[in-house]
C-alpha atoms as a PDB file:
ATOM      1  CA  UNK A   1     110.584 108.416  86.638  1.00  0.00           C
ATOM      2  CA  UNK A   2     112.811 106.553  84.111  1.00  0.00           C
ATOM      3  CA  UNK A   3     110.242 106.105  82.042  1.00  0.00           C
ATOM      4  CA  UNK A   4     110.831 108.638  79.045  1.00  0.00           C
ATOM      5  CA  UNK A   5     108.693 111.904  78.864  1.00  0.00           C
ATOM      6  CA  UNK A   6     104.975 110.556  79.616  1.00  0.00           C
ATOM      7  CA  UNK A   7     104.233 114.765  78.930  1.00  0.00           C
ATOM      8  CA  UNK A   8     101.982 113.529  75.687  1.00  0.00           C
ATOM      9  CA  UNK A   9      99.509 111.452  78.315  1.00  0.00           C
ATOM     10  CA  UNK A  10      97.044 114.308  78.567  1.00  0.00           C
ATOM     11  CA  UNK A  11      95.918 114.105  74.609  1.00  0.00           C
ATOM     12  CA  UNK A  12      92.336 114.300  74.921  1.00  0.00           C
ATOM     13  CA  UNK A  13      91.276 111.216  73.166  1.00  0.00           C
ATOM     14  CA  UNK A  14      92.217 109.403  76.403  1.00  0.00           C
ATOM     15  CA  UNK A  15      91.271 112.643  78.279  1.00  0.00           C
ATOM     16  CA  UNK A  16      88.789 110.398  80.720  1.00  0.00           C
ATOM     17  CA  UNK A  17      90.555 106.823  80.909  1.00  0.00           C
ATOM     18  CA  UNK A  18      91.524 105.730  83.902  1.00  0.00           C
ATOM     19  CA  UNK A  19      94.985 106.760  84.949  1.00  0.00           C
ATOM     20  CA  UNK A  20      98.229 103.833  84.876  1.00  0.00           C
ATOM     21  CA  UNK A  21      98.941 102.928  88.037  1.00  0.00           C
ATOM     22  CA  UNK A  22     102.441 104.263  87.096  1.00  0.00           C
ATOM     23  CA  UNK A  23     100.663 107.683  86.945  1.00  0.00           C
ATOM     24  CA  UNK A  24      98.496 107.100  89.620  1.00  0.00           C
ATOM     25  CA  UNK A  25     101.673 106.059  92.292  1.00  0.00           C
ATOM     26  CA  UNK A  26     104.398 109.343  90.882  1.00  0.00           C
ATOM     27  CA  UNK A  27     101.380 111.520  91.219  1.00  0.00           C
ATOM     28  CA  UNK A  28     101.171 110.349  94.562  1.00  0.00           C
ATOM     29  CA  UNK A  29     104.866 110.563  95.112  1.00  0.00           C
ATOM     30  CA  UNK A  30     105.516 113.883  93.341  1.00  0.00           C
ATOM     31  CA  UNK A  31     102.956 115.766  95.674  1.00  0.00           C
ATOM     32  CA  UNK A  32     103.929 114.668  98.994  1.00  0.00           C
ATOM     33  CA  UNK A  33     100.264 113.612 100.075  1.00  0.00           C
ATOM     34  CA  UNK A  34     100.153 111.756 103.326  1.00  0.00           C
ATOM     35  CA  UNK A  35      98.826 108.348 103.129  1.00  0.00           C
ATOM     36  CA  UNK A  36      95.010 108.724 103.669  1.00  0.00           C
ATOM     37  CA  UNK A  37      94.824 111.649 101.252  1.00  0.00           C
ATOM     38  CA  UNK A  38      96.892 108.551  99.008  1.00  0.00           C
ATOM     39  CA  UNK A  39      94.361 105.689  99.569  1.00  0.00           C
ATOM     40  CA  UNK A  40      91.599 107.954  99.079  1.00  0.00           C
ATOM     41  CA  UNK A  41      92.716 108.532  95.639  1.00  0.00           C
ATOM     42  CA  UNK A  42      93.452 104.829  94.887  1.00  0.00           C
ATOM     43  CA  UNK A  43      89.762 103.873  96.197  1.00  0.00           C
ATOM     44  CA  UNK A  44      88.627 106.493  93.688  1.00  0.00           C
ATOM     45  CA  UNK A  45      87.444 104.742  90.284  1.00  0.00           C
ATOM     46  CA  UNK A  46      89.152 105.750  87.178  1.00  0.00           C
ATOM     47  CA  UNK A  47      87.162 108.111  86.153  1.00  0.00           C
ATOM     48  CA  UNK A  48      87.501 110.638  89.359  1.00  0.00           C
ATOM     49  CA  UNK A  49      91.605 109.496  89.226  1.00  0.00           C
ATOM     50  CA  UNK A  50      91.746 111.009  86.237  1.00  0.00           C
ATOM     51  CA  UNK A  51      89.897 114.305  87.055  1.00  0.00           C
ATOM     52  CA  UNK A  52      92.066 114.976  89.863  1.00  0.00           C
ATOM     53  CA  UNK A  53      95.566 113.832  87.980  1.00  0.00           C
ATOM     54  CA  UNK A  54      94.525 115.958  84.992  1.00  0.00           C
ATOM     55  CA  UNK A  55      93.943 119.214  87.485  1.00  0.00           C
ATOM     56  CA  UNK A  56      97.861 118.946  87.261  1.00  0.00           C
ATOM     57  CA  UNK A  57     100.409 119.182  90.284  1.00  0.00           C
ATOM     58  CA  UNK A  58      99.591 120.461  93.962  1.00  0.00           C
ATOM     59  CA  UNK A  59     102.956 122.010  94.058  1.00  0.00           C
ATOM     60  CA  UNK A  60     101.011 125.347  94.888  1.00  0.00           C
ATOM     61  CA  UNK A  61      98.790 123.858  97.869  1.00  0.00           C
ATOM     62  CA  UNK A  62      99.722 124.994 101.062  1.00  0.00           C
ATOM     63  CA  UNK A  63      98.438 121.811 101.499  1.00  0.00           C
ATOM     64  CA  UNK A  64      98.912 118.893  99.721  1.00  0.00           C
ATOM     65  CA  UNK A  65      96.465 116.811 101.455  1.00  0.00           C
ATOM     66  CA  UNK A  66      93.967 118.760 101.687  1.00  0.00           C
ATOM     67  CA  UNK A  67      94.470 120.018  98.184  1.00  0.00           C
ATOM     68  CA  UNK A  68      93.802 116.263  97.069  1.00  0.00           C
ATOM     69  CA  UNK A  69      91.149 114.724  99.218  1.00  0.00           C
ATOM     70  CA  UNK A  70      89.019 118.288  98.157  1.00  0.00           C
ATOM     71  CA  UNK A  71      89.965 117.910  94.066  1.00  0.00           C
ATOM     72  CA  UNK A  72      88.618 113.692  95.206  1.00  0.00           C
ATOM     73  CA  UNK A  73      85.028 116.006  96.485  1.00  0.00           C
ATOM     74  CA  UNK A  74      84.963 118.266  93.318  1.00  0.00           C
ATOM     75  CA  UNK A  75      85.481 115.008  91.044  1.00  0.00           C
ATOM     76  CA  UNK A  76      82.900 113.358  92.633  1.00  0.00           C
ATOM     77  CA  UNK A  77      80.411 116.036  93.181  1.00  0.00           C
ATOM     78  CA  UNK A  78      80.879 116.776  89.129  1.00  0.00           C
ATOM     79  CA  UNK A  79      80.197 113.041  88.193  1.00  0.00           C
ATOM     80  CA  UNK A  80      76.979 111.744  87.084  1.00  0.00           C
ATOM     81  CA  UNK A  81      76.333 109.112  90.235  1.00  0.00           C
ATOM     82  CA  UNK A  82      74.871 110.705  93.710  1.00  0.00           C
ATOM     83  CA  UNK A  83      77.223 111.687  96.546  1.00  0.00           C
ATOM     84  CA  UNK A  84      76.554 109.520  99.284  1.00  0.00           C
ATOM     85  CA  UNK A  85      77.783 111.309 102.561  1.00  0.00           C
ATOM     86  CA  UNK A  86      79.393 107.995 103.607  1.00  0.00           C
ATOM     87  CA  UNK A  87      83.357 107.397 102.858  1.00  0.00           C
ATOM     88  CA  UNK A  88      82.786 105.314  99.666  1.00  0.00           C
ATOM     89  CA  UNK A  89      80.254 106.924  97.146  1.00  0.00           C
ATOM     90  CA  UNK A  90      77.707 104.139  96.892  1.00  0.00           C
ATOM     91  CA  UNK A  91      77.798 103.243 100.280  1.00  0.00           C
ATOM     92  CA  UNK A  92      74.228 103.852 102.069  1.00  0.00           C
ATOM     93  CA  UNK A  93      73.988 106.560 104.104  1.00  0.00           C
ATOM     94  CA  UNK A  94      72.714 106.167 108.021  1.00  0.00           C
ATOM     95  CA  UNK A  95      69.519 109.093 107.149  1.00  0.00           C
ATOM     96  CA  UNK A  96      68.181 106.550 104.130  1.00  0.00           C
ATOM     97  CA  UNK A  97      68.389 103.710 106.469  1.00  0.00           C
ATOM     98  CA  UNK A  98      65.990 105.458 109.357  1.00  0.00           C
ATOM     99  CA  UNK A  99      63.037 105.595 106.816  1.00  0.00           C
END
C-alpha cells in the first residue's frame, strides 16, 4: 500500500510477533485467497499468522486457497500446543468426548 517500503518487517528480532493487521489484511489482498481461506487466517493467533506471512507470497500456488489454509495446517502442526481435529485448535474433539 501507501505505506512506504514495509520490506525491513521480516528482521528477525520480531521474526515471531504477531503480524499488523495492516500486514495481515494486504497479505490477504495481495494473494487473492477467497474468504474462508481469509478468516481462517484471521482466527489464527499471532504466532501461526506470522509463520504463514513469513513463508512469503502464494503467487506460485496454483492455488491460493489451498496454498493458505495448508501453510494455516503446517503452522499449526509445527507449534508447541496439540492439534485438535476440530476447526479451532483447542476446541474438544467428538473421540475425547465418547470416553
Amino acid at each position: 500500500g501507501a505505506k512506504g517500503h514495509q520490506v525491513q518487517r521480516w528482521r528477525k528480532g520480531i521474526a515471531m510477533a504477531a503480524p499488523t493487521e495492516d500486514e495481515l489484511e494486504d497479505f490477504i489482498k495481495d494473494n487473492n485467497v477467497d474468504s474462508r481461506a481469509a478468516s481462517d487466517l484471521r482466527e489464527c493467533n499471532g504466532e501461526v499468522q506470522r509463520k504463514v506471512i513469513a513463508r512469503g507470497d502464494l503467487s506460485s500456488a496454483r492455488n491460493p486457497s489451498a496454498a493458505l489454509l495448508a501453510r494455516i495446517r503446517d503452522a499449526r502442526n509445527s507449534g508447541s500446543a496439540p492439534v485438535s481435529r476440530g476447526h479451532h485448535a483447542g476446541g474438544s474433539t467428538p473421540e475425547l468426548e465418547e470416553f
